[in-house]
Protein backbone atom coordinates (compact mmCIF):
# COMPACT_ATOMS: atom_id res chain seq x y z
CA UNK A 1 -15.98 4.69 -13.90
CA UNK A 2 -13.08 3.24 -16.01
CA UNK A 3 -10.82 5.80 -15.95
CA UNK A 4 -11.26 5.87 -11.69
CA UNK A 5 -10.36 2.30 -11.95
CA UNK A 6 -7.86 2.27 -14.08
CA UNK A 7 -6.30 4.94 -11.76
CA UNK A 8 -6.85 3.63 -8.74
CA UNK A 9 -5.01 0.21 -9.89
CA UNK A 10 -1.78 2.59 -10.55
CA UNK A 11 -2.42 4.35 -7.34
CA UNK A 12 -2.68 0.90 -5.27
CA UNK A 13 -0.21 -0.46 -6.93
CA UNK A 14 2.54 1.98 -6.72
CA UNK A 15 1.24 2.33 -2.46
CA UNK A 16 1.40 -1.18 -2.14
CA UNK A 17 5.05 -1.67 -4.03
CA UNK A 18 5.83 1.24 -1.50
CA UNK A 19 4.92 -0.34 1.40
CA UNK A 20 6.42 -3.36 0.38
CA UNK A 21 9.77 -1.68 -0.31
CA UNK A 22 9.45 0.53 3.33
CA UNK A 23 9.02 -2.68 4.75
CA UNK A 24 11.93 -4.56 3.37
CA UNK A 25 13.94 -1.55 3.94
CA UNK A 26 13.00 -1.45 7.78
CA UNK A 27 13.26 -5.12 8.44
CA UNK A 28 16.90 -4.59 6.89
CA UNK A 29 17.67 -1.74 9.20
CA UNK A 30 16.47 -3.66 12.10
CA UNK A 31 14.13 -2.83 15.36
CA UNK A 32 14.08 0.75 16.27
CA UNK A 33 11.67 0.71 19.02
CA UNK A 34 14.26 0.02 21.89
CA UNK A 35 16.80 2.50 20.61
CA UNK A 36 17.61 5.55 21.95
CA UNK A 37 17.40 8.68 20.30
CA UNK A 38 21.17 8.69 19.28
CA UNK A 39 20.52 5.21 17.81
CA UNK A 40 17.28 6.70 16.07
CA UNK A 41 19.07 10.02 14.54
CA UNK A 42 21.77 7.26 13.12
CA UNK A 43 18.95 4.89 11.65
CA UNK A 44 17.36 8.38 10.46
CA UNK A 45 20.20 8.88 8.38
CA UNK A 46 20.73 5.35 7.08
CA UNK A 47 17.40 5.90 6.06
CA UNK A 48 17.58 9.03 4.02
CA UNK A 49 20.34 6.98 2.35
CA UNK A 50 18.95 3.69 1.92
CA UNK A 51 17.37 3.11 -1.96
CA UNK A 52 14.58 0.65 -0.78
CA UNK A 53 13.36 3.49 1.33
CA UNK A 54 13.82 6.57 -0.90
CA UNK A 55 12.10 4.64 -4.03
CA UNK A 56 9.19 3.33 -1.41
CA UNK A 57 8.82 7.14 -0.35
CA UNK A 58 8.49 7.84 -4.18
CA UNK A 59 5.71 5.45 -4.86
CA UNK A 60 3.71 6.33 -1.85
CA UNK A 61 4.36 9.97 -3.06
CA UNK A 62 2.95 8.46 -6.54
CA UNK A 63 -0.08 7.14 -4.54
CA UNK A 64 -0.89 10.16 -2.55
CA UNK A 65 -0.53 12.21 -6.51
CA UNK A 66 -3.15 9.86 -7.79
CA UNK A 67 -5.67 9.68 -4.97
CA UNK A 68 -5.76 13.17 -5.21
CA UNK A 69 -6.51 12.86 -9.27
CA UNK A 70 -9.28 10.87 -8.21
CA UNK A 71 -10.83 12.04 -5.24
CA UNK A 72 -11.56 15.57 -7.70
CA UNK A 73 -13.42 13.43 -9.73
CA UNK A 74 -15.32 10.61 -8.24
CA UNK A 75 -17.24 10.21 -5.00
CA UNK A 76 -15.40 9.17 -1.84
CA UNK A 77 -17.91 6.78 -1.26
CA UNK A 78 -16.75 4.69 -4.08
CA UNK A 79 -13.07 5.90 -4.46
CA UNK A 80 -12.12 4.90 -0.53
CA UNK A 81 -13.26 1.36 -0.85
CA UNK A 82 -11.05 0.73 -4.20
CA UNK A 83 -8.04 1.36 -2.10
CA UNK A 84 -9.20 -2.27 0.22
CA UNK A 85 -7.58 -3.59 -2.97
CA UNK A 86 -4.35 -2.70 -1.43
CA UNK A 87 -4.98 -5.68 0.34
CA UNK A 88 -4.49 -8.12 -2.34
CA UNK A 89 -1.27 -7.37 -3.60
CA UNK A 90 -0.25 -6.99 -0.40
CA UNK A 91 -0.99 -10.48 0.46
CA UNK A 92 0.44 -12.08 -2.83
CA UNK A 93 3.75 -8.99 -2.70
CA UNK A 94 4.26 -10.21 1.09
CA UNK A 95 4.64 -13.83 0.27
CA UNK A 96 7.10 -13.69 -2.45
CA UNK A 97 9.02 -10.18 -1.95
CA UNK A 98 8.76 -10.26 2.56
CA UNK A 99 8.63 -14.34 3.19
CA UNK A 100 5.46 -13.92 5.01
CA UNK A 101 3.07 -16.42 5.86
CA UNK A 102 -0.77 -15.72 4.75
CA UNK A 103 -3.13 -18.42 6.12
CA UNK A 104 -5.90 -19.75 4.70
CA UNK A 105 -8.36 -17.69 7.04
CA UNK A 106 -6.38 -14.35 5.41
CA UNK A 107 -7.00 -15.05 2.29
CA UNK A 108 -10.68 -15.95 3.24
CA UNK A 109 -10.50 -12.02 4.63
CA UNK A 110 -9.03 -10.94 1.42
CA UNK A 111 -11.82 -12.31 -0.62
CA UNK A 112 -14.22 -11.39 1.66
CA UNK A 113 -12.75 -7.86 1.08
CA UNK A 114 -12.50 -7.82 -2.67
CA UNK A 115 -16.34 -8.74 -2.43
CA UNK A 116 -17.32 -5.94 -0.88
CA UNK A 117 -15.19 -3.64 -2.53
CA UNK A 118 -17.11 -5.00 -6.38
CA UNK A 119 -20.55 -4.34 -4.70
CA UNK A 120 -19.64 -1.16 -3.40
CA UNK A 121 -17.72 -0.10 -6.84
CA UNK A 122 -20.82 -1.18 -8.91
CA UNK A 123 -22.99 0.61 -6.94
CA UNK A 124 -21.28 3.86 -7.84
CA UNK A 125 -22.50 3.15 -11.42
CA UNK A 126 -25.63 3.96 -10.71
């Protein structure tokens, strides 16, 4: 049960530093979602280009490597629900990395979240 912990922690961590990194990328870019596709192809490109995006790529490739390594060794059941603590970093990693706002009621969520996710995990002890 460790050893899935320990890797899932790597495995969230490196999806959430993706995400984070995709989504500083992006907001950099700008909006696509009133482009045409000309304007697309060229954002395409800048993309393929753009470091943010090609190291957030990598770490979600890192993720997807590790979730593998665990899903041939521990149940789904209690692998799946260790990924909710995605949600944590991505809360504090927003705040400081993306300037985002997370309320009060969020972080209630969050908790909330993380709860479930240490009954869940300790039930796979069993």
């Amino acid at each position: 049960m460790l050893k899935t912990f320990i890797v899932m922690l790597l495995a969230v961590t490196a999806g959430t530093i993706g995400d984070i990194l995709l989504a500083k990328g992006m907001k950099e870019i700008g909006d696509i979602s009133a482009m045409n596709l000309r304007g697309i192809l060229n954002v395409a490109i800048k993309a393929l280009t753009t470091p943010k995006l090609i190291i957030g790529t990598a770490m979600l490739a890192v993720f997807f490597f590790l979730w593998l390594a665990v899903l041939s060794w521990e149940d789904l059941t209690v692998a799946l629900p260790m990924q909710a603590l995605n949600y944590v970093l991505v809360a504090f990693l927003s705040q400081y990395f993306l300037g985002e706002v997370v309320t009060p009621l969020r972080w209630a969520g969050t908790i909330l979240v993380c709860t479930g996710v240490m009954l869940i995990t300790k039930s796979g002890g069993t």
